[in-house]
Protein backbone atom coordinates (compact mmCIF):
# COMPACT_ATOMS: atom_id res chain seq x y z
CA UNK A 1 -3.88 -9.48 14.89
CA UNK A 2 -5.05 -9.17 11.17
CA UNK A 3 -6.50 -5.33 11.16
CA UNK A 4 -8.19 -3.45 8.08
CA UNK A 5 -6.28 -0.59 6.86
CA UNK A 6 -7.54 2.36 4.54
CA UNK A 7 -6.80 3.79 2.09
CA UNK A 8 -6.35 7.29 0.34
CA UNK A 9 -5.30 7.03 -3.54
CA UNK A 10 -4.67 10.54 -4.94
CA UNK A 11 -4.88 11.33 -9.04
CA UNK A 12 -4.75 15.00 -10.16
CA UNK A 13 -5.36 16.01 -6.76
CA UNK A 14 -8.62 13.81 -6.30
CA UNK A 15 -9.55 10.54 -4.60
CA UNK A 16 -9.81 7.86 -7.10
CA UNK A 17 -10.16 4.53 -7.10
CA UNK A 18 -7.95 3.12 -10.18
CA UNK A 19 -7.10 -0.90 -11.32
CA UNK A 20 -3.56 -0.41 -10.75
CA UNK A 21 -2.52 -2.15 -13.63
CA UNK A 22 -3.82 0.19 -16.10
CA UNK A 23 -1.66 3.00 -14.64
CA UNK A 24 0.98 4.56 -16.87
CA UNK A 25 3.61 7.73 -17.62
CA UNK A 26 1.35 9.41 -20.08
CA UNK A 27 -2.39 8.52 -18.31
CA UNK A 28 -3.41 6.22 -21.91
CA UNK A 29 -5.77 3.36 -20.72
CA UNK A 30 -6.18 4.30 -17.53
CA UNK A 31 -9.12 2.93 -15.51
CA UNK A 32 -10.76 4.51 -12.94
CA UNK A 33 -13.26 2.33 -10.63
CA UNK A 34 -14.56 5.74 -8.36
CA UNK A 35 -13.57 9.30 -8.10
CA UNK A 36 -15.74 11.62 -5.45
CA UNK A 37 -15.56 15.02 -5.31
CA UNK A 38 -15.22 14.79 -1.05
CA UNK A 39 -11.50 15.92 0.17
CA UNK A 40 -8.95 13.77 1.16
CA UNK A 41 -8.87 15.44 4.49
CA UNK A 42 -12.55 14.38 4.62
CA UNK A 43 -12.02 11.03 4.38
CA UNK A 44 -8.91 11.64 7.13
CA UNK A 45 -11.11 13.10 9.46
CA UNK A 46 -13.29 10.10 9.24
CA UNK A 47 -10.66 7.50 9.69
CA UNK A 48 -9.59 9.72 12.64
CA UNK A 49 -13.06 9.66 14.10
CA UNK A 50 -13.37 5.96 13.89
CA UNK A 51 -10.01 5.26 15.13
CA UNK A 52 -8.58 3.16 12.61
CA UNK A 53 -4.38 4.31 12.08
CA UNK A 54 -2.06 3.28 9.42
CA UNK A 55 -3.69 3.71 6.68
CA UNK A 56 -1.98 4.92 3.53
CA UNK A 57 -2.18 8.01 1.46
CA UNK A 58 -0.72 6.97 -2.20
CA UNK A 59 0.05 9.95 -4.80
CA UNK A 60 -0.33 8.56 -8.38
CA UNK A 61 1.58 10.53 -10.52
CA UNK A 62 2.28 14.38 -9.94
CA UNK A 63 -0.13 17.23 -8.83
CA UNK A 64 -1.25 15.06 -5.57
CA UNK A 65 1.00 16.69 -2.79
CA UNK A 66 -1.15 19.59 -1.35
CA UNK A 67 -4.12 17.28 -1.91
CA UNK A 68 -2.13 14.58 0.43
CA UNK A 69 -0.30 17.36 2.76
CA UNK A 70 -4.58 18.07 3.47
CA UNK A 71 -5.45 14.70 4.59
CA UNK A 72 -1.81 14.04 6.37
CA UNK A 73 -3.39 17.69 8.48
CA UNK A 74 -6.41 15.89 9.48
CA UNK A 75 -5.00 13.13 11.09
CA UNK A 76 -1.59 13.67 12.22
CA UNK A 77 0.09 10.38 13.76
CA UNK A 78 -2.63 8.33 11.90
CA UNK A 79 -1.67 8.46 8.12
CA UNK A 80 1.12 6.86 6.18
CA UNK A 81 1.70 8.82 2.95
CA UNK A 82 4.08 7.38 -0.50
CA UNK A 83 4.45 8.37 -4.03
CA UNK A 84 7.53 10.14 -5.30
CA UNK A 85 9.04 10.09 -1.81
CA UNK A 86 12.62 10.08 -1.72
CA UNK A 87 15.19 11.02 0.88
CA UNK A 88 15.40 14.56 0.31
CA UNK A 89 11.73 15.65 0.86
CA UNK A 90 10.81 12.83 3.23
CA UNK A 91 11.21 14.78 6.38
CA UNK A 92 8.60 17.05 4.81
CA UNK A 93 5.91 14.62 4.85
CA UNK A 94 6.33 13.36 8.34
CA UNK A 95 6.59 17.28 9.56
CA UNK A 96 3.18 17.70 7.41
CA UNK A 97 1.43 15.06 10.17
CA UNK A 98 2.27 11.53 8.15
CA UNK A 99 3.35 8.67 11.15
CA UNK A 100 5.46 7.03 8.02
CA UNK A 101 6.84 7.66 4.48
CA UNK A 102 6.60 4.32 2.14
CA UNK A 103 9.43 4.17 -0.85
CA UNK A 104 9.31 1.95 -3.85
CA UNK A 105 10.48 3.35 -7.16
CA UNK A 106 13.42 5.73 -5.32
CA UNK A 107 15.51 2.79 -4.15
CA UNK A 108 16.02 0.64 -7.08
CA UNK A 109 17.18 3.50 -10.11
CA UNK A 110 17.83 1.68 -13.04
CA UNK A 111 15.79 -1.56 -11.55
CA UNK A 112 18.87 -2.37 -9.19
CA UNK A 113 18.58 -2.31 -5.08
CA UNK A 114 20.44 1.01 -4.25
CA UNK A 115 21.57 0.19 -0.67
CA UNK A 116 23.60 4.15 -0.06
CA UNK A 117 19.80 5.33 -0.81
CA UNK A 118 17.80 3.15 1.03
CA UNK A 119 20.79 3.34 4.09
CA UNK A 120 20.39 7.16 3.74
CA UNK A 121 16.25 7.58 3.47
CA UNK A 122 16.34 5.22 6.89
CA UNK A 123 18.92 7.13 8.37
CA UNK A 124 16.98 10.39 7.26
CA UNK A 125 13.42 9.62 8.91
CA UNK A 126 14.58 7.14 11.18
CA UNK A 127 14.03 3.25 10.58
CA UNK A 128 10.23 3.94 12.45
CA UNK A 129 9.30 5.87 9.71
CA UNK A 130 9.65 3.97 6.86
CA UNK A 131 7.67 1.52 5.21
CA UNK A 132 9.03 0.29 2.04
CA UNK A 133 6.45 -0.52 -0.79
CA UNK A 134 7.51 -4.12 -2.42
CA UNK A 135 4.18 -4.00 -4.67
CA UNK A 136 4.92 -6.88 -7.02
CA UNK A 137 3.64 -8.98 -10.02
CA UNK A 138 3.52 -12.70 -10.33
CA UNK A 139 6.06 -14.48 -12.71
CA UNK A 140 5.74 -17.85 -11.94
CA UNK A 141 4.19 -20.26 -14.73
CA UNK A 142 0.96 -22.31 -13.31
CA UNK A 143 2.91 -25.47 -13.49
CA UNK A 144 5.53 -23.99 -11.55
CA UNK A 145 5.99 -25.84 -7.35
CA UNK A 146 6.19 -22.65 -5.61
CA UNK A 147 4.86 -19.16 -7.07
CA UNK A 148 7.49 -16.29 -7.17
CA UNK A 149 6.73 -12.68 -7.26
CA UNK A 150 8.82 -9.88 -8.35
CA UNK A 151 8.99 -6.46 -7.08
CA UNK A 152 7.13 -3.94 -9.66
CA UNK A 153 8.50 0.01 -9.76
CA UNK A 154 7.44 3.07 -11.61
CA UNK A 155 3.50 2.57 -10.82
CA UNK A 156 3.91 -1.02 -11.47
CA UNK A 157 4.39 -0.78 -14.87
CA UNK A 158 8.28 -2.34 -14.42
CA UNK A 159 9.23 -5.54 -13.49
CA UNK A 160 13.06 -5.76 -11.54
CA UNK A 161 14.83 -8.85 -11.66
CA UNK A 162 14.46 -8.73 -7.57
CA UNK A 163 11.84 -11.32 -5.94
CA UNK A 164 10.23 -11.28 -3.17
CA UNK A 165 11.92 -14.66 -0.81
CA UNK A 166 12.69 -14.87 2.49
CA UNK A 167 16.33 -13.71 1.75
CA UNK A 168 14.76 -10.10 0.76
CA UNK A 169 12.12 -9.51 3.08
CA UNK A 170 14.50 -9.67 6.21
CA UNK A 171 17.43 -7.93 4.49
CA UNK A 172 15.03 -5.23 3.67
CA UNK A 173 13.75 -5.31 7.24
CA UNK A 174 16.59 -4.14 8.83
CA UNK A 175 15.63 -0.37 7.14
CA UNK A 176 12.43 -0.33 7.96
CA UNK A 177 9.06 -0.29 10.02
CA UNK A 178 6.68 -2.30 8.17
CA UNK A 179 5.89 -3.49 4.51
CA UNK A 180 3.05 -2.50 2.30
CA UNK A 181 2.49 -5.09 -0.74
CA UNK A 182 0.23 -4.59 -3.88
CA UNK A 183 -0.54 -7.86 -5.47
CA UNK A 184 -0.36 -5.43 -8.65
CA UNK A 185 -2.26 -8.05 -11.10
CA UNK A 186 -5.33 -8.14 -8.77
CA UNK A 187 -5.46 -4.58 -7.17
CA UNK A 188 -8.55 -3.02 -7.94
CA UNK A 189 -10.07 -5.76 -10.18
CA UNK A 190 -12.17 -6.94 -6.69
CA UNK A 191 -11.79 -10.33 -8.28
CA UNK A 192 -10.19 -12.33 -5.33
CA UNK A 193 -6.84 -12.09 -3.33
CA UNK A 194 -3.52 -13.80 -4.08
CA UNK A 195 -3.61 -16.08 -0.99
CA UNK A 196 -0.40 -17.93 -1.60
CA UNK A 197 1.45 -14.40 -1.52
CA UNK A 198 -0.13 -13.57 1.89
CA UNK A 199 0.57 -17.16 3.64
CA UNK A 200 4.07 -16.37 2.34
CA UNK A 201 4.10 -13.24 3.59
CA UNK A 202 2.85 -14.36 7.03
CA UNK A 203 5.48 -17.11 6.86
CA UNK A 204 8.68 -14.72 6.25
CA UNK A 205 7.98 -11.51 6.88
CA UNK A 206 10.29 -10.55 10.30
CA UNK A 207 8.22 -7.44 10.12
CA UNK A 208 4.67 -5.51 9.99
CA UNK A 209 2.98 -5.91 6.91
CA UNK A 210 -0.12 -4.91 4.99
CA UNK A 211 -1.36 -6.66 1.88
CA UNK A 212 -3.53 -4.90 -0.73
CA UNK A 213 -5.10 -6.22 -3.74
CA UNK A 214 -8.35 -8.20 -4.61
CA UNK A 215 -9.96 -7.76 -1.62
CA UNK A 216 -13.92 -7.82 -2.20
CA UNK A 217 -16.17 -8.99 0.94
CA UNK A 218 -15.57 -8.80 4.48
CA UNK A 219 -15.48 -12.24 4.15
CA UNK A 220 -12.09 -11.69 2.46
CA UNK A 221 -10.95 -9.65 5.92
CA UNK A 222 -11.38 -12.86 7.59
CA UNK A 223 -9.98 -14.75 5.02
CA UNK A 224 -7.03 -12.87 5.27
CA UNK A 225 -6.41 -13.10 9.55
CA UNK A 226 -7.26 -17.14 8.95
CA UNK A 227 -4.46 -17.81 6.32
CA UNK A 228 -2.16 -15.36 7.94
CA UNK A 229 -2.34 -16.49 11.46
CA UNK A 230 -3.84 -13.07 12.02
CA UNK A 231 -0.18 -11.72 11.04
CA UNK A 232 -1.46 -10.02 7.93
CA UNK A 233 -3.27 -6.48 8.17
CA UNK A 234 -5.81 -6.04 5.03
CA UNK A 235 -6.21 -2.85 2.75
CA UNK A 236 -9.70 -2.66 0.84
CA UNK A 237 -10.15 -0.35 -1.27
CA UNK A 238 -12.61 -1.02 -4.62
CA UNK A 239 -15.03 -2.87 -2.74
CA UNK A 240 -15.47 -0.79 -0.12
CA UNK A 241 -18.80 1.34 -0.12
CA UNK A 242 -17.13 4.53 0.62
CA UNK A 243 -15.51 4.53 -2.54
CA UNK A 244 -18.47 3.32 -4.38
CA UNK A 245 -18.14 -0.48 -3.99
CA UNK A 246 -20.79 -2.76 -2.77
CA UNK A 247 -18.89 -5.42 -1.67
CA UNK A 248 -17.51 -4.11 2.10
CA UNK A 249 -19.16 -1.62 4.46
CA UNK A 250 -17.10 0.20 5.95
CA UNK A 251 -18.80 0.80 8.80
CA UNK A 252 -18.29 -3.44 9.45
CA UNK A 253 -14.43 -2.91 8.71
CA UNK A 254 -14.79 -0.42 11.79
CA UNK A 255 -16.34 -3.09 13.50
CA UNK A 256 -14.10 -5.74 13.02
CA UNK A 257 -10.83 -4.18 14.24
CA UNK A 258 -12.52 -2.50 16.94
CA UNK A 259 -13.57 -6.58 17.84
């Protein structure tokens, strides 16, 4: 059943709230929605308290890991933790308290699938560990049947020539526990969901997965379990009021998966 999942976004060590499409190598343009000078492991603690699990801690850039290693601490088992993760300091992560590591950019070098990577980071952390990240951008033209997505790397800011179809999603499925997916032209813009990507989603994904992007109302949370056939769990982020939105309470996110 559709379930809310939060979130922890990490920049320069702080939780931010950021329109991922404005994120970029050297930090030009960037826009920031909310930063708070409360700790990551404050805002673990409270997910802890509440009871909601699988949320994900995302490190934007570099200078994030002790920040994320803080609120991993606070809620060991309950966290899922990505950003620069690759096979060789994956292990580290799940010692420091994360449930799961989620890979995007580390299995597709040069913009290609790298299956001896993704075969060895599964291997590595075990296929209950992993959650791969197939954050993506629409390329389809309005007059277009069917929409088609492809898979965005390098903090979205590069398109790969791999889409997300059926085909993928179960070959990737086979590695891993779950899939997280940023609808990368909506996230943080609190300007509506891309429903056709989450009925597809629902339709082909043979595993767990979490959509993220657009979100603004907890009218959108049940939006989401409708369309999905309740297959779909929901990150908000934005519009949530603990990260200065007034769109979502959280306290009625806490409500609804607890119902």
């Amino acid at each position: 059943m559709t379930k809310f999942r939060p979130c922890i976004d990490l920049h320069d060590g702080r939780v931010k709230q950021i329109v991922g499409s404005s994120l970029s190598d050297n930090g030009a343009g960037l826009k920031t929605n909310f930063e708070t000078d409360r700790s990551p492991a404050w805002f673990a603690e409270l997910y802890k308290k509440d009871g909601i699990k699988g949320g994900h801690v995302i490190m934007l850039g570099k200078g994030n890991v002790e920040a994320a290693k803080a609120a991993l601490a606070a809620y060991p088992g309950g966290l899922q933790v990505g950003g620069g993760i690759t096979a060789d300091n994956a292990q580290e992560y799940l010692d420091a308290g994360a449930s799961h590591v989620i890979v995007t950019s580390w299995i597709f070098p040069d913009g290609k699938l790298d299956r001896e990577r993704l075969e060895r980071l599964s291997k590595t952390v075990g296929k209950e560990h992993l959650v791969l990240d197939l954050s993506c951008k629409r390329v389809s033209d309005p007059d277009e049947a069917k929409p088609r997505w492809k898979i965005a790397i390098n903090r979205w800011q590069t398109l790969i020539d791999i889409e997300i179809t059926a085909e993928t999603l179960t070959d990737l499925s086979s590695y891993c526990d779950e899939f997280l997916i940023h609808a990368a032209d909506v996230e943080g813009k609190q300007q509506g969901m891309d429903d056709e990507l989450i009925m597809f989603l629902a339709e082909h994904s043979p595993i767990p997965c979490t959509y993220a992007g657009g979100a603004k109302s907890l009218a959108d949370l049940k939006h989401c379990k409708q369309i999905s056939n309740g297959l779909i769990d929901l990150t908000i982020g934005s519009a949530l009021d603990l990260f200065g939105g007034k769109g979502v309470k959280y306290d009625d996110c806490v409500k609804f998966n607890k119902a």
